[in-house]
Protein backbone atom coordinates (compact mmCIF):
# COMPACT_ATOMS: atom_id res chain seq x y z
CA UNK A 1 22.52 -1.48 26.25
CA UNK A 2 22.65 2.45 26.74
CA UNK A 3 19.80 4.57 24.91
CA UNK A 4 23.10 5.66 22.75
CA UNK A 5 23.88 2.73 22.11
CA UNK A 6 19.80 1.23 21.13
CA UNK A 7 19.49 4.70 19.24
CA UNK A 8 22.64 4.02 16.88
CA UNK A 9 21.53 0.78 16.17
CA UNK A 10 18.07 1.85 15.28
CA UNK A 11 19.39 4.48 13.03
CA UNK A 12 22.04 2.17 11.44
CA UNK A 13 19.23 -0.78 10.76
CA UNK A 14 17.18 2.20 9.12
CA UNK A 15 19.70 3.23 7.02
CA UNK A 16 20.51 -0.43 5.42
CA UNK A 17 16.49 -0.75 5.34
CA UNK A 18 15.96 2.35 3.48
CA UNK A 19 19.03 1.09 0.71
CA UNK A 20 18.11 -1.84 -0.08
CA UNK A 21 14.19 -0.90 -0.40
CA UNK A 22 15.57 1.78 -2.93
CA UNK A 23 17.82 -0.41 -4.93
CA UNK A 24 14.74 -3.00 -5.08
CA UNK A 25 12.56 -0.53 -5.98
CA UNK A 26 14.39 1.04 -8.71
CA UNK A 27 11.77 -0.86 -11.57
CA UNK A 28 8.24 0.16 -9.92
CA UNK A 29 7.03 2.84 -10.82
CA UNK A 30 5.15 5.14 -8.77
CA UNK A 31 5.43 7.72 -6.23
CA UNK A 32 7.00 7.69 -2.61
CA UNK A 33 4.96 8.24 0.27
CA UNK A 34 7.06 8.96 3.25
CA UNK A 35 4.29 8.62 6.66
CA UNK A 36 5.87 10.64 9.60
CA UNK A 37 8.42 13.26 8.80
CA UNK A 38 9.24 13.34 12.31
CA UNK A 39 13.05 14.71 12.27
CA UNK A 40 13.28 14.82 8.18
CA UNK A 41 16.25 12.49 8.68
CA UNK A 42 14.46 9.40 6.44
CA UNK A 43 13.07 12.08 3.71
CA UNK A 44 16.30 13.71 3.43
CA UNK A 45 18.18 10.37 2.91
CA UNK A 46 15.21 9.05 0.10
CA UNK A 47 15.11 12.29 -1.55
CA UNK A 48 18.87 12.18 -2.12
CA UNK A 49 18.89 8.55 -2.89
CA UNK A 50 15.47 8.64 -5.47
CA UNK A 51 15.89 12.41 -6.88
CA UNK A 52 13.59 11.57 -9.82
CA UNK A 53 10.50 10.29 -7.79
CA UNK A 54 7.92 12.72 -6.72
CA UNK A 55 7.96 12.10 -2.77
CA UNK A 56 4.52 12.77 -0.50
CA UNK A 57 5.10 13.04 3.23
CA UNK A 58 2.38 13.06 5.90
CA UNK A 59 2.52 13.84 9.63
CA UNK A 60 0.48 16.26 12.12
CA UNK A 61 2.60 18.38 12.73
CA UNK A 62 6.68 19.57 11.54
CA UNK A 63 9.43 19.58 14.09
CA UNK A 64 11.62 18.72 11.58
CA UNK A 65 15.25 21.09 10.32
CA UNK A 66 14.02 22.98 7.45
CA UNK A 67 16.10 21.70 4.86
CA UNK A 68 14.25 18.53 5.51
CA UNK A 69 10.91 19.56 5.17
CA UNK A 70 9.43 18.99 1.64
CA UNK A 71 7.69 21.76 -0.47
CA UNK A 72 3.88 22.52 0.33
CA UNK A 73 2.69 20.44 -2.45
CA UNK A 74 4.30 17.46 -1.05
CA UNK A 75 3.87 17.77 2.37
CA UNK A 76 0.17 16.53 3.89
CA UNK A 77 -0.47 17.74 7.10
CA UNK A 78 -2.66 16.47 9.42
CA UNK A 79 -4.06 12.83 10.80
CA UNK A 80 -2.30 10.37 9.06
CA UNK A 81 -5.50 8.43 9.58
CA UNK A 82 -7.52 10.94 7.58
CA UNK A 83 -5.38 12.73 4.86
CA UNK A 84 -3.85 9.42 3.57
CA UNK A 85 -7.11 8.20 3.12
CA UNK A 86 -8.14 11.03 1.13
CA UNK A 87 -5.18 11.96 -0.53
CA UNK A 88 -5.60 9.73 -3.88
CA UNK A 89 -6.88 12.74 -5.89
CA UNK A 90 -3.68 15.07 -5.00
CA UNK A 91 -1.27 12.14 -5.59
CA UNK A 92 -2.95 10.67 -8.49
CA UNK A 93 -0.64 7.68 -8.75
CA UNK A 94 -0.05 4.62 -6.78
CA UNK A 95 3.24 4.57 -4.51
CA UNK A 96 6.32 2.31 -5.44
CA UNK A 97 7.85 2.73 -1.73
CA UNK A 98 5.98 3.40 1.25
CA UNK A 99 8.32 4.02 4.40
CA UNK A 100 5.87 4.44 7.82
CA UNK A 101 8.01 4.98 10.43
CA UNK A 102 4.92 5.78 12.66
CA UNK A 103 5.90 3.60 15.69
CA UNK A 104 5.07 5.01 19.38
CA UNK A 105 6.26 2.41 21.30
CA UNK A 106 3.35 1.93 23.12
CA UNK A 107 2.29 -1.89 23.04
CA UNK A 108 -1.34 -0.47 22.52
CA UNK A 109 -1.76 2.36 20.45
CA UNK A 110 0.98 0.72 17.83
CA UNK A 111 -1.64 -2.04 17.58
CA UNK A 112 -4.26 0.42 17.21
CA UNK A 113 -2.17 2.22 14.44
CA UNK A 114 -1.77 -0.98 12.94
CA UNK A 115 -5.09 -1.90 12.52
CA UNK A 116 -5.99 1.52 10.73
CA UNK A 117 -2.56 2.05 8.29
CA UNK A 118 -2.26 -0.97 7.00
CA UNK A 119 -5.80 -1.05 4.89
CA UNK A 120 -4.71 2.43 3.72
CA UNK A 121 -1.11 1.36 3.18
CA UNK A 122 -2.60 -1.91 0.58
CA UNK A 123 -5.05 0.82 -0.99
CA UNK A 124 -2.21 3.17 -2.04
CA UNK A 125 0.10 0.75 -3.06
CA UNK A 126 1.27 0.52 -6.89
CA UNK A 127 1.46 -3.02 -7.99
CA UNK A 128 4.97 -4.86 -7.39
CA UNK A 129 5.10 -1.69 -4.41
CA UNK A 130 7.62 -1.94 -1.51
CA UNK A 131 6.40 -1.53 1.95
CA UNK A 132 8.97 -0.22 5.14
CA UNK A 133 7.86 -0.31 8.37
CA UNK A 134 8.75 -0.17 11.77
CA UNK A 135 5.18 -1.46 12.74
CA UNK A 136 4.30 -5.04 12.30
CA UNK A 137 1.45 -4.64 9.23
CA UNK A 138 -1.23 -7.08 8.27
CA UNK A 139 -1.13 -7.09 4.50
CA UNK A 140 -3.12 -10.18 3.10
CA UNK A 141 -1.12 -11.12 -0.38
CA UNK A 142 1.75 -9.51 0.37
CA UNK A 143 5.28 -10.62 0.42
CA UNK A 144 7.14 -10.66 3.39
CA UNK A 145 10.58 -9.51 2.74
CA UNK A 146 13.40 -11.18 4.62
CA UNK A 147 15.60 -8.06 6.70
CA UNK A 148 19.18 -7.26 5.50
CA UNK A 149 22.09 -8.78 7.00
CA UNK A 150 22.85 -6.71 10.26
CA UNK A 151 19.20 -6.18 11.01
CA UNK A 152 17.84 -7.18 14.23
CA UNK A 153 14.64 -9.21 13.74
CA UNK A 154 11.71 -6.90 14.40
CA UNK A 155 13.28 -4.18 14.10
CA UNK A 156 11.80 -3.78 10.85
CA UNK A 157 9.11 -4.95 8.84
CA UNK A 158 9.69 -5.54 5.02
CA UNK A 159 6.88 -6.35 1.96
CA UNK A 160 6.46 -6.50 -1.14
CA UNK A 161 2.48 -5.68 -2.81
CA UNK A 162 1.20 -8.53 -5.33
CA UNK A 163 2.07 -7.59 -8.73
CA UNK A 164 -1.62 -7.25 -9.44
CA UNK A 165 -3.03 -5.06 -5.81
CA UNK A 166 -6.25 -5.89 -4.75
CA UNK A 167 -8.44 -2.42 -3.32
CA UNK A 168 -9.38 -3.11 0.15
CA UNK A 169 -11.23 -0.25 1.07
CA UNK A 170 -10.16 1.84 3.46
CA UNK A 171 -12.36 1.15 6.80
């Protein structure tokens, strides 16, 4: 398969992902953290899609168009590793959706990234919460969501938090 070709697919299975998270999500309450801006494409789409949810996005750096770049308020910059661990007093509520889309590709460092996001992903989630990611997560009590139709296996990695969260701390 041409990178065209792997790149349209990815995009397409993100899309569907993103769509059905926010029609399942539209009864938890909470906030939206978005982790990796990257191109804005994936804020730009939930922003549109969830206008009435206050939306926190963290990355290092922005290299995204400017219409897809959130307001200062609601954009964290810096190590993912760090700011979303400290970041409860600025947010002040638990997140309903949490898209990380912080994938490398890298055998190695994803399993290094996944052994650090996903005690900070469980400590930030809102009960009932919806988790997106394109990194396999270890999420004790969690749901595993089956993918939609369309969706390659892997791809993708869908939960859903307990309805009452447990606080792992973050390590």
């Amino acid at each position: 398969m041409s990178r065209l070709d792997s790149f349209i697919r990815r995009v397409t299975a993100q899309r569907e992902i993103l769509n059905f998270m926010i029609e399942q999500v539209q009864s938890v309450p909470g906030t939206v953290l978005e982790l990796g801006l990257g191109n804005g494409r994936t804020f730009d789409h939930i922003r549109e899609a969830l206008p009435d949810r206050e939306i926190f996005v963290f990355d290092r750096a922005i290299r995204a168009n400017p219409r897809c770049v959130p307001d200062g308020e609601h954009m964290i910059l810096g190590e993912i590793r760090d700011t979303l661990e400290f970041c409860g007093p600025r947010i002040r509520e638990k997140a309903a959706f949490i898209h990380c889309d912080l994938g490398s590709g890298d055998p190695t460092t994803d399993l290094a990234t996944q052994s650090w996001i996903s005690p900070l992903i469980a400590l930030h989630s809102a009960p009932g919460a919806l988790i997106a990611s394109g990194l396999a997560l270890d999420l004790p009590g969690y749901e595993v969501l089956p993918l939609p139709g369309g969706v390659q296996e892997g791809r993708y990695f869908l939960y859903r938090a307990p309805a009452q969260t447990t606080r792992v701390a973050a390590e």
